[in-house]
N, C-alpha and C. Protein backbone atom coordinates (compact mmCIF):
# COMPACT_ATOMS: atom_id res chain seq x y z
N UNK A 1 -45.17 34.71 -11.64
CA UNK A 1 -44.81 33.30 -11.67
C UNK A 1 -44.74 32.76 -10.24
N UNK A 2 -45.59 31.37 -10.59
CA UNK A 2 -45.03 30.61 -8.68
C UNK A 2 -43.56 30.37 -8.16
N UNK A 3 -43.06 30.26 -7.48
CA UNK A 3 -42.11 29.65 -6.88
C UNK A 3 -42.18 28.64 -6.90
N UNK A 4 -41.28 27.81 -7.39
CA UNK A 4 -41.20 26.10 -7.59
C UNK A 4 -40.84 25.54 -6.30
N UNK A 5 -39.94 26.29 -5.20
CA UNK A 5 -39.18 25.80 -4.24
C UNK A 5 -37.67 25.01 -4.54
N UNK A 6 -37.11 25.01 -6.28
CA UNK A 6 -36.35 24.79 -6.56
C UNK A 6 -35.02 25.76 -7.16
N UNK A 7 -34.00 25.99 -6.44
CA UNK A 7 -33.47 27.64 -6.95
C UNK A 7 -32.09 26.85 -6.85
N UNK A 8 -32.00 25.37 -7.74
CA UNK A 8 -30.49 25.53 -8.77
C UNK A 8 -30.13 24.87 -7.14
N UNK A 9 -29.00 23.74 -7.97
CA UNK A 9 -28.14 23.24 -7.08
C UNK A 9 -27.19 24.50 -6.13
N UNK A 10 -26.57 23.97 -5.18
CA UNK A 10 -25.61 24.85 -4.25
C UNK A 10 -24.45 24.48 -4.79
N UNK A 11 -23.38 25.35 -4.59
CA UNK A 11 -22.33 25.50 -4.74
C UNK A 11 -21.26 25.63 -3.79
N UNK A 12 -20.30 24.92 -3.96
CA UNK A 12 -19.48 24.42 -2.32
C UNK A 12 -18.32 24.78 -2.76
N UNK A 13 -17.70 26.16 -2.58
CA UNK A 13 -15.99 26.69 -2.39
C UNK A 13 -15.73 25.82 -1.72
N UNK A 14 -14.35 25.48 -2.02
CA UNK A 14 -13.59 24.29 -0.93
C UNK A 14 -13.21 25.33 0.12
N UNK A 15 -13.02 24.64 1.28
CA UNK A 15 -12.32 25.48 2.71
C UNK A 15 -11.11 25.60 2.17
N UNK A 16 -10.41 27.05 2.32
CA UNK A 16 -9.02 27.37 2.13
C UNK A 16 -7.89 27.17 3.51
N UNK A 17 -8.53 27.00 4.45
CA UNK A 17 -7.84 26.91 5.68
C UNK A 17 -7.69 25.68 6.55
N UNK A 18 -6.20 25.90 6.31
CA UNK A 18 -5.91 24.19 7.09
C UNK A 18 -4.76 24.05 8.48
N UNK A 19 -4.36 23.21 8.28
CA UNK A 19 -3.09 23.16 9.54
C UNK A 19 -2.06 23.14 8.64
N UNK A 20 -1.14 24.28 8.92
CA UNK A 20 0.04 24.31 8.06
C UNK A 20 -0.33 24.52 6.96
N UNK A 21 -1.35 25.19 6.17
CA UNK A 21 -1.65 25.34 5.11
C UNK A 21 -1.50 24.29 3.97
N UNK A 22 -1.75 23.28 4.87
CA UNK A 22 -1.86 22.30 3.65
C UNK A 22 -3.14 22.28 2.41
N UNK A 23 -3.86 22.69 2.92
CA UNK A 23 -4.94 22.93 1.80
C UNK A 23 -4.88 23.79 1.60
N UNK A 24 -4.57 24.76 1.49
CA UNK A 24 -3.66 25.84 0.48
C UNK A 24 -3.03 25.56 -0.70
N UNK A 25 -1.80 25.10 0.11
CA UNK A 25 -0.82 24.78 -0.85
C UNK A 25 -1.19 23.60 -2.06
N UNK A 26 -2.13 22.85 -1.47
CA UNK A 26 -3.15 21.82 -2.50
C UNK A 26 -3.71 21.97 -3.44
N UNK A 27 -4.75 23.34 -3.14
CA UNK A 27 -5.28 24.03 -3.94
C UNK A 27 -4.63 24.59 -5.25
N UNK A 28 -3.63 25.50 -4.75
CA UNK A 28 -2.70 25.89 -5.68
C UNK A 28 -1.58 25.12 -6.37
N UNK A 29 -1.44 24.16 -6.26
CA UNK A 29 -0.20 23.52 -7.04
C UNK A 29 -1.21 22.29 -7.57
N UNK A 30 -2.24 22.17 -7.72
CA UNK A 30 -3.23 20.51 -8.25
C UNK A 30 -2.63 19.46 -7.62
N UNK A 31 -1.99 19.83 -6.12
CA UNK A 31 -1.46 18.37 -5.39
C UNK A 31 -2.63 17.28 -5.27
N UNK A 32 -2.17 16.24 -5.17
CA UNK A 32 -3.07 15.20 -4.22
C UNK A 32 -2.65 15.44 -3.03
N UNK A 33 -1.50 16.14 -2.21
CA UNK A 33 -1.40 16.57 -1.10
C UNK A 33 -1.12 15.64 -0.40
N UNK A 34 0.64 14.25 -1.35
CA UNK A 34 0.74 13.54 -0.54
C UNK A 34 2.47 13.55 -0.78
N UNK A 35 3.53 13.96 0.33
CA UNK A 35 4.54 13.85 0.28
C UNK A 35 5.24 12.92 -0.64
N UNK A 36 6.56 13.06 -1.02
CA UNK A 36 7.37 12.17 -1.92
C UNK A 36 7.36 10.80 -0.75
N UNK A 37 7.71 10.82 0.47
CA UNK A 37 8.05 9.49 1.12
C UNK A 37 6.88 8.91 1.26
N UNK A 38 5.76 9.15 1.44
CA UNK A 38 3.98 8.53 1.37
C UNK A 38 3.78 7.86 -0.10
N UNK A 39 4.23 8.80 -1.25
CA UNK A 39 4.24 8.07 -2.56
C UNK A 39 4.96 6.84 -2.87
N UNK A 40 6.25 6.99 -2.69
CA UNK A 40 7.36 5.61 -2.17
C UNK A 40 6.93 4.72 -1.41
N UNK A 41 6.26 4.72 -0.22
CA UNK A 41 6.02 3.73 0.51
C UNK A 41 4.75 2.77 -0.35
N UNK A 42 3.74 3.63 -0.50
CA UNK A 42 2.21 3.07 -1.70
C UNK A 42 2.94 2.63 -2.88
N UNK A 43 4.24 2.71 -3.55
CA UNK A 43 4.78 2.52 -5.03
C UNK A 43 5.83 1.29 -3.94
N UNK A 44 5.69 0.90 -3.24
CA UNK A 44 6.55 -0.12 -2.56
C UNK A 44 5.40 -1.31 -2.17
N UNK A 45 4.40 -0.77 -1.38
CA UNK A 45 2.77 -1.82 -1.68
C UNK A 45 2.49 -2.43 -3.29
N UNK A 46 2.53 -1.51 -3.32
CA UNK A 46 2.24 -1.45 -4.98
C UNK A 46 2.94 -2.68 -6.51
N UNK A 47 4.08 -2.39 -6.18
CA UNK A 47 5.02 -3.45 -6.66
C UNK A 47 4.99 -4.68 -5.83
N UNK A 48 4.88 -4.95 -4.65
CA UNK A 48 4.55 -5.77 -4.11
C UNK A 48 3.27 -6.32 -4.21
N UNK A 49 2.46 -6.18 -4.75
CA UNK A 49 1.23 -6.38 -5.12
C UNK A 49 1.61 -7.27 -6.32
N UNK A 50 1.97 -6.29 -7.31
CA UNK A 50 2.12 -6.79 -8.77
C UNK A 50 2.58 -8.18 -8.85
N UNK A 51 4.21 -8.13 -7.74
CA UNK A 51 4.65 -9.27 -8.16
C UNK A 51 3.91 -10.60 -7.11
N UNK A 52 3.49 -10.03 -6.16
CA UNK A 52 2.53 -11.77 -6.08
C UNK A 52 1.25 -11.55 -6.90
N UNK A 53 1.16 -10.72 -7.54
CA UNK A 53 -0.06 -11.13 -8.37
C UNK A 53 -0.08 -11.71 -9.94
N UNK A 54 1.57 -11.18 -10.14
CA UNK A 54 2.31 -12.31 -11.69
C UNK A 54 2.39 -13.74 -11.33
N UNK A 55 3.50 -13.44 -9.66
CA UNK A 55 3.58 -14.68 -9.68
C UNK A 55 2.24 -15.91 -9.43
N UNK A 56 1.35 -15.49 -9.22
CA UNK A 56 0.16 -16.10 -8.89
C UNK A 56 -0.38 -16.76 -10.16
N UNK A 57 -0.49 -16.15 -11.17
CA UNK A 57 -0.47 -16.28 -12.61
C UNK A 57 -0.03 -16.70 -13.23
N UNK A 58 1.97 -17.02 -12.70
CA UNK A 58 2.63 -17.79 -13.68
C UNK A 58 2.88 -19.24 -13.01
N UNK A 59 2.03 -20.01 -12.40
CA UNK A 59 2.52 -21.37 -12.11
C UNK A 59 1.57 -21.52 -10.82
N UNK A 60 1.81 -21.41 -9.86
CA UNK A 60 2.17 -20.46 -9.18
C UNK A 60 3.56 -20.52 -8.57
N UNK A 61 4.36 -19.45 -8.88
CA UNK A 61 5.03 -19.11 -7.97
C UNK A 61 5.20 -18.91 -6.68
N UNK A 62 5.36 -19.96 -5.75
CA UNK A 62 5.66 -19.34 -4.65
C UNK A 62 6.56 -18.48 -4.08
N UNK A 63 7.68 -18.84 -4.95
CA UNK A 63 8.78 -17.52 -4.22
C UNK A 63 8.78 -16.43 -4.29
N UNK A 64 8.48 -15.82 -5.51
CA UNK A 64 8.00 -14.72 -5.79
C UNK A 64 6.63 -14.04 -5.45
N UNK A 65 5.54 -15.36 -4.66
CA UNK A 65 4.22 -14.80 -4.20
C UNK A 65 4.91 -14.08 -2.80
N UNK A 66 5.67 -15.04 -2.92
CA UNK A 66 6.43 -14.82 -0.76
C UNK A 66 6.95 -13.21 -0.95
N UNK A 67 7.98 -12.74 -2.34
CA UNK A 67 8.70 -11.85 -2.41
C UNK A 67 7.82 -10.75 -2.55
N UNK A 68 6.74 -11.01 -2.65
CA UNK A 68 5.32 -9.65 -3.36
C UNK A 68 5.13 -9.50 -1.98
N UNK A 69 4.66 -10.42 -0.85
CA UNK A 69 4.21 -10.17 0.03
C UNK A 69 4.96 -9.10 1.19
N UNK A 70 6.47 -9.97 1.15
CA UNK A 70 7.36 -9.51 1.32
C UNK A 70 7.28 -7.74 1.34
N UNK A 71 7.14 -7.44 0.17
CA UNK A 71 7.42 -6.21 -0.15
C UNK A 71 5.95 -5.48 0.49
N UNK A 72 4.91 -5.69 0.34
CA UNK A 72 3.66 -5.32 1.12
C UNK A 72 4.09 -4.94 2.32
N UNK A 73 4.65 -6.11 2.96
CA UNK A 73 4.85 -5.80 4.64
C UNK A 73 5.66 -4.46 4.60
N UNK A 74 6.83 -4.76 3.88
CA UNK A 74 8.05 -3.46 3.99
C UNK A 74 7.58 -1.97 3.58
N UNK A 75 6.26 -2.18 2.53
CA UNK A 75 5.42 -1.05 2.43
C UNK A 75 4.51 -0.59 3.39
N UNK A 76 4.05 -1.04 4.08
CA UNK A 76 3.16 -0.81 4.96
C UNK A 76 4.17 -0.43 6.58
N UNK A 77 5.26 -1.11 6.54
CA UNK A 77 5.78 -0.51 7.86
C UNK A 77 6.67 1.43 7.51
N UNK A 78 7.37 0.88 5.90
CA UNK A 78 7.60 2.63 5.58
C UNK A 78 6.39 3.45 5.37
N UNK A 79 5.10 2.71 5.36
CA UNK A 79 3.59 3.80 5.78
C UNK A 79 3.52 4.62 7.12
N UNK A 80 3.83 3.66 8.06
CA UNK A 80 4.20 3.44 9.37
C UNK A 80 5.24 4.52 9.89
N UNK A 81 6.14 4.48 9.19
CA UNK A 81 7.14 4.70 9.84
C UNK A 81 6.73 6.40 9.17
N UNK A 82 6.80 6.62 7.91
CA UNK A 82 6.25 7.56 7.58
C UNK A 82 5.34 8.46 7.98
N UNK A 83 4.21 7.98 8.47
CA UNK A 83 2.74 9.08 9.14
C UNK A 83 2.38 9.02 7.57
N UNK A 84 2.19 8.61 7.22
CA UNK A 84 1.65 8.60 5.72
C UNK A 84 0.16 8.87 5.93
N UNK A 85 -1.03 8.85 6.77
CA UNK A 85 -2.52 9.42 7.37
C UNK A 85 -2.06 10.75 7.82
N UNK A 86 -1.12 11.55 8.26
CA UNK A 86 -1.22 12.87 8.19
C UNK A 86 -1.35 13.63 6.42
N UNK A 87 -0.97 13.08 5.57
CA UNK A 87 -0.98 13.53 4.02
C UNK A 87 -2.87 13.69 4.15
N UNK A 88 -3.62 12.94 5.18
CA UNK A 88 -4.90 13.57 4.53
C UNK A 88 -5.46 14.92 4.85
N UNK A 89 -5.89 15.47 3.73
CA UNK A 89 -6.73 16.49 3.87
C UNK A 89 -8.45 16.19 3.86
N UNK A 90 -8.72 17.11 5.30
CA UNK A 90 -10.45 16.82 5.42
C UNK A 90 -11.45 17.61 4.97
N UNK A 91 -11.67 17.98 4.19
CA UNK A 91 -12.63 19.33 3.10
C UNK A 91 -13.83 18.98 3.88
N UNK A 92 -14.53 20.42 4.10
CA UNK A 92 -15.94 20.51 4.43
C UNK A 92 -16.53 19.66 3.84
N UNK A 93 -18.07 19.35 4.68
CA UNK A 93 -18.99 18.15 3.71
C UNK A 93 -19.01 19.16 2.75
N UNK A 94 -19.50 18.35 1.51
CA UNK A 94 -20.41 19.05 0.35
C UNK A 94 -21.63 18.31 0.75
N UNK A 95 -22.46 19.53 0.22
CA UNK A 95 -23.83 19.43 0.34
C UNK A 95 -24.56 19.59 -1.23
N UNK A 96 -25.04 18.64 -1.71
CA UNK A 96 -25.24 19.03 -2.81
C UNK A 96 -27.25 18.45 -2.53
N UNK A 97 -27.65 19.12 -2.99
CA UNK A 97 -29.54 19.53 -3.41
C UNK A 97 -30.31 18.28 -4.21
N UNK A 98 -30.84 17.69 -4.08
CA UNK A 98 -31.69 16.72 -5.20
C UNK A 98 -32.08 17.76 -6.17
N UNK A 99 -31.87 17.17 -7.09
CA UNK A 99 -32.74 17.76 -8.20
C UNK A 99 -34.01 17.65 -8.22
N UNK A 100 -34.99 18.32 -8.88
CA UNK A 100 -36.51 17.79 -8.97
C UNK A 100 -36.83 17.04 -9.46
N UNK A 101 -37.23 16.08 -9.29
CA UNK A 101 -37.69 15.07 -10.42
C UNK A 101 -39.15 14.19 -10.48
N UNK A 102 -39.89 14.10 -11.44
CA UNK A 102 -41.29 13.48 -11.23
C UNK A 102 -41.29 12.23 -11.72
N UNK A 103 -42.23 10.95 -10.62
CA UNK A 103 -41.73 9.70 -11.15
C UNK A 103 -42.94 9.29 -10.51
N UNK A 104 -43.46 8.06 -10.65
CA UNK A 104 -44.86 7.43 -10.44
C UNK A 104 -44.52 6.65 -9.29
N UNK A 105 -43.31 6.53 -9.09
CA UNK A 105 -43.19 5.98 -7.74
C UNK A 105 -42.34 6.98 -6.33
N UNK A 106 -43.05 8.49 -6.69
CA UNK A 106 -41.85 9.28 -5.95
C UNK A 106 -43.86 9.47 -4.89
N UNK A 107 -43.13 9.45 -3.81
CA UNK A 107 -44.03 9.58 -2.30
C UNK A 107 -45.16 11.08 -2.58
N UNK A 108 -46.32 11.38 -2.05
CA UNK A 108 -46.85 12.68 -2.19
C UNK A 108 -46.03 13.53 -1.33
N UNK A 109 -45.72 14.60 -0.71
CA UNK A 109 -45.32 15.55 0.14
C UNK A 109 -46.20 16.70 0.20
């Protein structure tokens, strides 16, 4: 048989090794690999969102657009104040293969 030049997508183990073993410990527990005070601060954006986005809806509210916003700012400075961008983890690229595929508009090679 010929060789097609096609031998099956690649397969990408995640990197097990991190700083402080945070991708470790990721791996093994199904974290998103983001502290309780990083979650609080995004669930503080978050509600602040909601409520200028009711109040936007119900009339409009301004006081309550002010109080949503309000709460955005106070989320974003406990982001701040937090390091809430250290919670990321950076995984090797994946590299994943085109598949083969034949099409009337695919180039000669």
């Amino acid at each position: 048989m010929a060789d097609t030049g096609y031998h099956g997508p690649e397969t990408h183990e995640p990197e097990t090794r991190g700083t402080e073993g945070s991708v470790t410990e990721a791996l093994e527990h199904g974290s998103h690999a983001g502290r309780a005070s990083s979650w609080a601060a995004v669930s503080v954006m978050l509600l602040g969102f909601l409520t200028g986005g009711i109040a936007l809806c119900l009339g409009p509210n301004w006081l309550f657009f002010w109080i949503g916003a309000g709460l955005v700012a106070l989320g974003g400075i406990l982001a701040l104040a937090f390091d809430i961008f250290s919670d990321v983890i950076v995984d090797a690229p994946r590299v994943i293969s085109a598949a083969e595929h034949h099409s009337p508009f695919e180039r000669g090679q």
